[in-house]
Structure formats: C-alpha cells, structure tokens
PDB file of N, CA and C in Angstrom:
ATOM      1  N   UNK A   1     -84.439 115.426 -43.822  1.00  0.00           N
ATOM      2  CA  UNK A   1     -83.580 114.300 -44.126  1.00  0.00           C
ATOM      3  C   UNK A   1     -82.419 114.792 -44.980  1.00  0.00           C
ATOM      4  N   UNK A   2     -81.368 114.000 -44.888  1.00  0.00           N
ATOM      5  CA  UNK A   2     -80.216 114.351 -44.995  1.00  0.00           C
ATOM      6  C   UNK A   2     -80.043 114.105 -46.997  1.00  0.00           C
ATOM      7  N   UNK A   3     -79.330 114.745 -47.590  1.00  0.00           N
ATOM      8  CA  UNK A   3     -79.211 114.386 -49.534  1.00  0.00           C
ATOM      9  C   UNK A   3     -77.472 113.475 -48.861  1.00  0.00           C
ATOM     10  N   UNK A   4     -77.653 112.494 -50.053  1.00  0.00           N
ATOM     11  CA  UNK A   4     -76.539 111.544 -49.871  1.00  0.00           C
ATOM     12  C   UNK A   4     -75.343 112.344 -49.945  1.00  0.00           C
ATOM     13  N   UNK A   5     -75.390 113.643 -50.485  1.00  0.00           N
ATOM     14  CA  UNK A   5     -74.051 114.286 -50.878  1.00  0.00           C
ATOM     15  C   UNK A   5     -73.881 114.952 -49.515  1.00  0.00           C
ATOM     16  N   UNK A   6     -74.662 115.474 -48.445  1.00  0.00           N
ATOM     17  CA  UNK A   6     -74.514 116.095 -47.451  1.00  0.00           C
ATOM     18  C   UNK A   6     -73.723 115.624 -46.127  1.00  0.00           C
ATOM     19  N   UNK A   7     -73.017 116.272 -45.805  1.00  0.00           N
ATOM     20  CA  UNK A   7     -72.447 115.571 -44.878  1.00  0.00           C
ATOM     21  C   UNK A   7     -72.296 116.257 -43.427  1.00  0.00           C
ATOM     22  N   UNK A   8     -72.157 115.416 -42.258  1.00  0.00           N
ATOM     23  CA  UNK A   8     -72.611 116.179 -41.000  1.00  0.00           C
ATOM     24  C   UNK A   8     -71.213 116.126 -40.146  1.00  0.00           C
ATOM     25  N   UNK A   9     -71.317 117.106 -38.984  1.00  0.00           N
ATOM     26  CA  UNK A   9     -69.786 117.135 -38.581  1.00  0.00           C
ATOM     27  C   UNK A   9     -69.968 116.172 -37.560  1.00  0.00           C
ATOM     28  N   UNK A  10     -68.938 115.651 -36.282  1.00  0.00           N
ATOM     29  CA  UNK A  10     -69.163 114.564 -35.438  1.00  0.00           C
ATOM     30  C   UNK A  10     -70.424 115.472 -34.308  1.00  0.00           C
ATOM     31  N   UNK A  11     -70.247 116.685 -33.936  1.00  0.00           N
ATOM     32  CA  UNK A  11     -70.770 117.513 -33.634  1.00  0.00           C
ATOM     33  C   UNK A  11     -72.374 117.493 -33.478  1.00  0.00           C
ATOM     34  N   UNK A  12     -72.411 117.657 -34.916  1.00  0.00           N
ATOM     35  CA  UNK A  12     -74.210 117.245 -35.044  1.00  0.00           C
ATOM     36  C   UNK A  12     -74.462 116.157 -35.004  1.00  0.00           C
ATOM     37  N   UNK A  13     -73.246 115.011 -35.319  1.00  0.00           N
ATOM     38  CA  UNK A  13     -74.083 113.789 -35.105  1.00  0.00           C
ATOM     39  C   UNK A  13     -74.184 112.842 -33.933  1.00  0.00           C
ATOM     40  N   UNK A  14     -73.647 113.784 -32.620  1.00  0.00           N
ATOM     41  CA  UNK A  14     -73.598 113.160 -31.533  1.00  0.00           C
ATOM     42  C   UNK A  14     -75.030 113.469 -30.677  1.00  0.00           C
ATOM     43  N   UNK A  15     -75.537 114.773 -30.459  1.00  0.00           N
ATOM     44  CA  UNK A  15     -77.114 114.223 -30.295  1.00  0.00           C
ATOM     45  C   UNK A  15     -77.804 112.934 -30.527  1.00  0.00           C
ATOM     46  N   UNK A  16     -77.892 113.265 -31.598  1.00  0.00           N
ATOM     47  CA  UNK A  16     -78.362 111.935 -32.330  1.00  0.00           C
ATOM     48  C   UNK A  16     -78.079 110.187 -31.596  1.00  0.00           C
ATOM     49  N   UNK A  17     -76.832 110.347 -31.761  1.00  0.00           N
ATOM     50  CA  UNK A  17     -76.060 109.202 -31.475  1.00  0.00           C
ATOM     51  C   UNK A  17     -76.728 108.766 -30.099  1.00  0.00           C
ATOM     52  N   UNK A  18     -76.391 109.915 -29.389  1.00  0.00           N
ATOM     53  CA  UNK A  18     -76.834 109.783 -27.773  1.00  0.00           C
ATOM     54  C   UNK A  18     -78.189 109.126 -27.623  1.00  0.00           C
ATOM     55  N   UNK A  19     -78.956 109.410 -28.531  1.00  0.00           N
ATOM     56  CA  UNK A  19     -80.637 109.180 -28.572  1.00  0.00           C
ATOM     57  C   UNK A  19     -80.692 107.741 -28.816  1.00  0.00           C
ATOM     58  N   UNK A  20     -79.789 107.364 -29.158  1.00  0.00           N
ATOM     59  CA  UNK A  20     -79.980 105.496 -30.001  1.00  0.00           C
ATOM     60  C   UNK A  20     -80.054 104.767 -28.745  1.00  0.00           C
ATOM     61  N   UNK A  21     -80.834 103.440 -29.018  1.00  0.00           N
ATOM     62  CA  UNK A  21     -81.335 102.358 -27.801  1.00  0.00           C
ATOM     63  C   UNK A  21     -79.800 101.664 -28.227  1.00  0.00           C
ATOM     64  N   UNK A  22     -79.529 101.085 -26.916  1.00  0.00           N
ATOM     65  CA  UNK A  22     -78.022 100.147 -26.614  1.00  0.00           C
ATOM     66  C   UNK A  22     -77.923  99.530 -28.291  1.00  0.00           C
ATOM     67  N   UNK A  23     -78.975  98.930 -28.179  1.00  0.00           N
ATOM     68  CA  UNK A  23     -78.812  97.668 -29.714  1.00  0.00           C
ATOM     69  C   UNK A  23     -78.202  98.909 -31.036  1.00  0.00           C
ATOM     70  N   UNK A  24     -79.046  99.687 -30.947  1.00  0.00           N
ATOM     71  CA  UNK A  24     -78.495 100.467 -32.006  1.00  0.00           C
ATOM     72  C   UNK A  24     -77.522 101.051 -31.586  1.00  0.00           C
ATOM     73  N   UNK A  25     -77.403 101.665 -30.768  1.00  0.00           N
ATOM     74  CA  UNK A  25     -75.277 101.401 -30.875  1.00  0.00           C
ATOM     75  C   UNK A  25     -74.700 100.804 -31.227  1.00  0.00           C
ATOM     76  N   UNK A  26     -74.884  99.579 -30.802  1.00  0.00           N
ATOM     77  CA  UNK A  26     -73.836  98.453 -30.728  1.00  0.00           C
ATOM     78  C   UNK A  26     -74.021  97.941 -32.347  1.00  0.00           C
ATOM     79  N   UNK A  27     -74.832  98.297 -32.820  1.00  0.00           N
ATOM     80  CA  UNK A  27     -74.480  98.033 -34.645  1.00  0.00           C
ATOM     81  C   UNK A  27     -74.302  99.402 -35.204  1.00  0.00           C
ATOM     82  N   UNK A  28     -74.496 100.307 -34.589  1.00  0.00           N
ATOM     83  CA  UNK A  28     -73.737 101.437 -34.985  1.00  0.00           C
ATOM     84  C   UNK A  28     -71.901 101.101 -34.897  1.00  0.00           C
ATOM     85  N   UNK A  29     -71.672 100.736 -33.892  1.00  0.00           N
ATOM     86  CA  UNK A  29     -69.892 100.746 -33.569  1.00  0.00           C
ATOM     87  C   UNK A  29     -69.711  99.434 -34.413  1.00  0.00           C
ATOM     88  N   UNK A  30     -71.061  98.316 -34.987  1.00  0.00           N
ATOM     89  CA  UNK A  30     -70.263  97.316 -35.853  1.00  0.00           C
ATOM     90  C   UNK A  30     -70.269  97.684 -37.121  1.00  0.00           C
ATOM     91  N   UNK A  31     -71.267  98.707 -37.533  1.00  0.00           N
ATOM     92  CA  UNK A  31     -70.828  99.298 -39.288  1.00  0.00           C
ATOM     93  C   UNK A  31     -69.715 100.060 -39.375  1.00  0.00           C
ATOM     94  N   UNK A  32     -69.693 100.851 -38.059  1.00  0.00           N
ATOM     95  CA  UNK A  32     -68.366 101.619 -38.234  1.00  0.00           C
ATOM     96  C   UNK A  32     -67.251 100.589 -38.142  1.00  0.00           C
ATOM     97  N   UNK A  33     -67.018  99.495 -37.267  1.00  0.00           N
ATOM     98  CA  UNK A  33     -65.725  98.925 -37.644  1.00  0.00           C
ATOM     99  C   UNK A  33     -65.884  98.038 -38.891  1.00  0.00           C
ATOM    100  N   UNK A  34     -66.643  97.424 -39.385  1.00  0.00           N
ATOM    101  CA  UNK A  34     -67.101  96.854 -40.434  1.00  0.00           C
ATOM    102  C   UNK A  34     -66.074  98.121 -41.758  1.00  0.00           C
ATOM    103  N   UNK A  35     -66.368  99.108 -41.486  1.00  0.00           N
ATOM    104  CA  UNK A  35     -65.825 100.205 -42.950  1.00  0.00           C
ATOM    105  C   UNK A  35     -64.907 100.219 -42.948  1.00  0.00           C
ATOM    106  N   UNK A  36     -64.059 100.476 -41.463  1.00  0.00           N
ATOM    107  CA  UNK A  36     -62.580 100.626 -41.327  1.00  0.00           C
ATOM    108  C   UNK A  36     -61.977  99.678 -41.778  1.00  0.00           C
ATOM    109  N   UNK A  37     -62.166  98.236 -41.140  1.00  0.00           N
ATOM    110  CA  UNK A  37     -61.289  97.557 -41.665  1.00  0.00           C
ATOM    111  C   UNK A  37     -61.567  96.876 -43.062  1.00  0.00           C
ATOM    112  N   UNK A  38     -63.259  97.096 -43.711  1.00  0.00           N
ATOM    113  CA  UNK A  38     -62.832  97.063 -45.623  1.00  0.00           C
ATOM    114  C   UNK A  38     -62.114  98.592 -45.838  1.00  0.00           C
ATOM    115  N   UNK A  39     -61.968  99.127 -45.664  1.00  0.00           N
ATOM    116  CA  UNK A  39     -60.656 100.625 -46.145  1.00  0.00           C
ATOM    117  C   UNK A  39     -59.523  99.699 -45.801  1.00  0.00           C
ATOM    118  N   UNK A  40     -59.645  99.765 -44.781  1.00  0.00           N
ATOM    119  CA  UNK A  40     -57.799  99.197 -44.609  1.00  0.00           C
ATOM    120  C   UNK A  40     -57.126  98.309 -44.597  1.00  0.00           C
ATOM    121  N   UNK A  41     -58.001  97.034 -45.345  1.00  0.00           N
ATOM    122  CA  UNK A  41     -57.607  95.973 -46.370  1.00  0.00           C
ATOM    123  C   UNK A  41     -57.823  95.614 -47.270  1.00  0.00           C
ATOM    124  N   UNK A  42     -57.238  94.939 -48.237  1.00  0.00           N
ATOM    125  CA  UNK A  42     -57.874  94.198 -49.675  1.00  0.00           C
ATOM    126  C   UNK A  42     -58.922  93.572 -49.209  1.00  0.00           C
ATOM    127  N   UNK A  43     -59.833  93.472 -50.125  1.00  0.00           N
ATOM    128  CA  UNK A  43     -61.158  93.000 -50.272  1.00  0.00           C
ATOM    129  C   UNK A  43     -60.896  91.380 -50.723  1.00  0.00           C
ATOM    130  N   UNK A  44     -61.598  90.547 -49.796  1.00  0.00           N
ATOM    131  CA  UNK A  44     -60.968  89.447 -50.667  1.00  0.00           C
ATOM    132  C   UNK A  44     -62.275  89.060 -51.399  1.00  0.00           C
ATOM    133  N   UNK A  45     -61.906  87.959 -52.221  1.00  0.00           N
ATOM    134  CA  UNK A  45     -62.598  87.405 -53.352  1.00  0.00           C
ATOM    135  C   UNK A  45     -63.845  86.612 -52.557  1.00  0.00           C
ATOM    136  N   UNK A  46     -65.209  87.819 -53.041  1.00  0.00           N
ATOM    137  CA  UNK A  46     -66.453  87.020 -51.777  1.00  0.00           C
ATOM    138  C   UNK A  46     -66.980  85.933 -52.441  1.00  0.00           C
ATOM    139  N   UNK A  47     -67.785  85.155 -51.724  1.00  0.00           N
ATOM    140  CA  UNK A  47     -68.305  83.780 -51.612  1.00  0.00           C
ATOM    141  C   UNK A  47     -69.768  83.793 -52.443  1.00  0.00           C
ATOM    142  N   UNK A  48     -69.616  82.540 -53.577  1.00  0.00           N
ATOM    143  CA  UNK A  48     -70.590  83.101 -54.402  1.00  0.00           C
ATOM    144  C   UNK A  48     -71.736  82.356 -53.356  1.00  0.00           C
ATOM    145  N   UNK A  49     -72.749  82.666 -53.867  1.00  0.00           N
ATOM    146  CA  UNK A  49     -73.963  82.356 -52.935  1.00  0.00           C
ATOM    147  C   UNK A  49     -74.296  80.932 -53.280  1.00  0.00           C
ATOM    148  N   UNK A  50     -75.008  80.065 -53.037  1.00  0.00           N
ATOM    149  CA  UNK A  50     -75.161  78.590 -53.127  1.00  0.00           C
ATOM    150  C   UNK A  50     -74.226  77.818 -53.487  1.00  0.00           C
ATOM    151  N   UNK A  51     -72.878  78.299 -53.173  1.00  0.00           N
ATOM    152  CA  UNK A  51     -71.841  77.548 -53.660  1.00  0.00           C
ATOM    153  C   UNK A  51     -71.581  76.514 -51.899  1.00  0.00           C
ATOM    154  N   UNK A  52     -70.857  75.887 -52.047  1.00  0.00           N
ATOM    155  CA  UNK A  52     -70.328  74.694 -51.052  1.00  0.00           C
ATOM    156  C   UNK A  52     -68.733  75.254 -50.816  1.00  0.00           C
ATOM    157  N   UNK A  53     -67.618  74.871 -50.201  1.00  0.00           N
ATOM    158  CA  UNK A  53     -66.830  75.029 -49.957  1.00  0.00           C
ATOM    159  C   UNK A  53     -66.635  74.069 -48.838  1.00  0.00           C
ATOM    160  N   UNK A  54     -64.896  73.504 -48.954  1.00  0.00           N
ATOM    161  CA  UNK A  54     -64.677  72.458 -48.024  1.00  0.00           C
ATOM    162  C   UNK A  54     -64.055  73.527 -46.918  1.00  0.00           C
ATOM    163  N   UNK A  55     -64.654  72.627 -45.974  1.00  0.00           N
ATOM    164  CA  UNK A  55     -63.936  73.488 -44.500  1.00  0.00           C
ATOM    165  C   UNK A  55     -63.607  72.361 -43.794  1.00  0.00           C
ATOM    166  N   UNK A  56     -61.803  72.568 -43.193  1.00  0.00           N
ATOM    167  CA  UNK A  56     -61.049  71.284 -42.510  1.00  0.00           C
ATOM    168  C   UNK A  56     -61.763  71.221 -41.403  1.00  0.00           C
ATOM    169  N   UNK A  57     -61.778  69.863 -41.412  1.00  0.00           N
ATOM    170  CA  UNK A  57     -62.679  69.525 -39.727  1.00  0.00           C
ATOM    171  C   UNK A  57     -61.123  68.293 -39.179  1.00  0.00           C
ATOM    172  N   UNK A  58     -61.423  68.285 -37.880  1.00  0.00           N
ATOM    173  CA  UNK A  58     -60.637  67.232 -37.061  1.00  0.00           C
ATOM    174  C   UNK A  58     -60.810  65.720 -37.245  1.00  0.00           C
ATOM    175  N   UNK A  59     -61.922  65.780 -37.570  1.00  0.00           N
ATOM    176  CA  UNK A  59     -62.314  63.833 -37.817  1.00  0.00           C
ATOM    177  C   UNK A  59     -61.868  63.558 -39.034  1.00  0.00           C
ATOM    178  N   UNK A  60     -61.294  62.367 -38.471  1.00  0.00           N
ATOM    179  CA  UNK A  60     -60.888  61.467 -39.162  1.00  0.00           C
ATOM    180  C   UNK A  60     -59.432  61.976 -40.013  1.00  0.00           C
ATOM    181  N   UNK A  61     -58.787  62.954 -39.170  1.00  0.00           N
ATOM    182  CA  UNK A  61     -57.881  63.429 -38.961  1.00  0.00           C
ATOM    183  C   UNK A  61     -56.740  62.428 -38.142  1.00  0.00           C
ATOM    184  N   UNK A  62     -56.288  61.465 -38.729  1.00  0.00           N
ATOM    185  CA  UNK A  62     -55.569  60.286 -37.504  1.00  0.00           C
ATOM    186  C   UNK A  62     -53.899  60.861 -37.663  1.00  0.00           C
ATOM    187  N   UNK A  63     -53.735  60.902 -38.545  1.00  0.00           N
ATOM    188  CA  UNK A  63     -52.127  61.478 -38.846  1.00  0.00           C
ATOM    189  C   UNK A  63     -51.853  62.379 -37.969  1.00  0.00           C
ATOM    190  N   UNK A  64     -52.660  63.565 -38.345  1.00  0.00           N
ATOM    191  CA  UNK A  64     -52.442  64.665 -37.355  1.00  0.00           C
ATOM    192  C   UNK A  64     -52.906  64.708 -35.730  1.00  0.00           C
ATOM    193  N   UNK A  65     -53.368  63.375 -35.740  1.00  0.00           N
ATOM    194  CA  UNK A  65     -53.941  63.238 -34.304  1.00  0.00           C
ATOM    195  C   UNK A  65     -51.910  62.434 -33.546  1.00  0.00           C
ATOM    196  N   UNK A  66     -51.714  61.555 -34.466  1.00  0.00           N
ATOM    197  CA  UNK A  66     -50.506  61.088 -33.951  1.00  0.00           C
ATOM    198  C   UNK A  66     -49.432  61.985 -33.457  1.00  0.00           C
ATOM    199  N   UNK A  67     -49.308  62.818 -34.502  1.00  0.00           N
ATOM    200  CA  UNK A  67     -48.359  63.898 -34.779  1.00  0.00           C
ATOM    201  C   UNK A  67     -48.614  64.415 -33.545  1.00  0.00           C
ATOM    202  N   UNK A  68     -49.504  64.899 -33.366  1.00  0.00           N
ATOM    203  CA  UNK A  68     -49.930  65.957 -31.520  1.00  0.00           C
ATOM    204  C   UNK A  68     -49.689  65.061 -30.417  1.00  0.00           C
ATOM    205  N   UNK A  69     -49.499  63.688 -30.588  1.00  0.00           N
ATOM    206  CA  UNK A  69     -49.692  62.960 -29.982  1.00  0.00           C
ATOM    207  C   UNK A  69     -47.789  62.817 -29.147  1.00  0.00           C
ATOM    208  N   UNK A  70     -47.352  62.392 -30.478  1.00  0.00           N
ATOM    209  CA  UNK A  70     -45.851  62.184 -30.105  1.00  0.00           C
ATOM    210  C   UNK A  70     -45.195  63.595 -29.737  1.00  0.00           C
ATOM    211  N   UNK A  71     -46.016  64.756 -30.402  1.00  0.00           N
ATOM    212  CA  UNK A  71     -45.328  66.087 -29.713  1.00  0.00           C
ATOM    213  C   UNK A  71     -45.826  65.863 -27.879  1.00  0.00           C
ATOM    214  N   UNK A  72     -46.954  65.395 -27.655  1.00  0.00           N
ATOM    215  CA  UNK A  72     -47.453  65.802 -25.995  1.00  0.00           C
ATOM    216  C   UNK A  72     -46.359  64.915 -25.793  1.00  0.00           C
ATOM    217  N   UNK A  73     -45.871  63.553 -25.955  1.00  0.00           N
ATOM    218  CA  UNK A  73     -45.232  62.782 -25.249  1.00  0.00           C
ATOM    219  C   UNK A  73     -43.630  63.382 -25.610  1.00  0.00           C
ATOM    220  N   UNK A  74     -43.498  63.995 -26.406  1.00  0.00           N
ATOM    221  CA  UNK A  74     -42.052  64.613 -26.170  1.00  0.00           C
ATOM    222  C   UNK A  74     -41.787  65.690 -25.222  1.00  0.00           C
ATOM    223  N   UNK A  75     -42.805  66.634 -24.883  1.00  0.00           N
ATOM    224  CA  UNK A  75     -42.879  67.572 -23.645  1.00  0.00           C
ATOM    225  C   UNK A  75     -43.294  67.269 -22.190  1.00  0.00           C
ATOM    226  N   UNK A  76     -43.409  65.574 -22.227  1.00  0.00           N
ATOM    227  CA  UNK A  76     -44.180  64.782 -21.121  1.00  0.00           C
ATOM    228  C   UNK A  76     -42.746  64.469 -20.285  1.00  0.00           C
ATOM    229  N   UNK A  77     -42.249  65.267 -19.346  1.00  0.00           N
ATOM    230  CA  UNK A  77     -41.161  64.716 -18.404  1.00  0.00           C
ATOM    231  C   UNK A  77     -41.223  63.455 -17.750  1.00  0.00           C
ATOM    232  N   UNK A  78     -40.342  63.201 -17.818  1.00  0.00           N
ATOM    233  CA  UNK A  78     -39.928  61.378 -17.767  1.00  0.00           C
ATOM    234  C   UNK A  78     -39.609  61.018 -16.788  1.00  0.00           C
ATOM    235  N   UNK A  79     -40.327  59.934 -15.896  1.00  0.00           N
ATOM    236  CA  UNK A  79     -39.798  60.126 -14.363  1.00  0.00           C
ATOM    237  C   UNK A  79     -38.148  59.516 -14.488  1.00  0.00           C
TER     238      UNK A  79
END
C-alpha cells in the first residue's frame, strides 16, 4: 500500500484503472472532475447542515406568470 506522501506516475496507475468494474470508473472520472473544478474555482460558502434555506419555486408566482404571459402574446403574430 501506497504512504500518503508517495506518488504514482499515470503509467502505473493505468493497470489498475483498467481493472475497475464500470461503477468504479464512473466515480473514479466523478472525483476526478469533482477536484478540478474545486482547483479551478472559489470555494463557495458551504451549507451548514440542518439549516433550511428558501428555494424560489413557481407557485403562486402570478406577477411573473403575467409578465411571460404578455411577453408570449407580444411574439404571438397577429392575423
């Protein structure tokens, strides 16, 4: 087994790789994109655990139902 400081080239770790069942690939290629894109963005501010948070829903949404409404009828050709 490998010491955390050790590190392997793509080389050795493609045997390996080859040996994995589909499923473990396929969360193999999601930790790997999972890393890339925390490297290659800000981290945003995570979600504390038992907390609530409002998330916009459509109901009871009437304003914005009008609003879409008079836009369809402005793109609605007029006999």
């Amino acid at each position: 087994m490998l010491d955390w400081e050790e590190t392997m080239s793509l080389t050795e770790l493609l045997p390996s790789i080859r040996g994995l069942s589909r499923p473990e690939k396929l969360r193999l290629i999601q930790v790997l994109a999972a890393e890339l894109a925390a490297a290659e963005s800000p981290t945003p501010a995570p979600l504390a655990e038992g907390e609530t948070y409002p998330v916009w829903s459509p109901y009871d949404a009437h304003e914005a139902a009008a609003t879409l409404l008079n836009l369809l009828d402005e793109e609605r050709p007029r006999p």
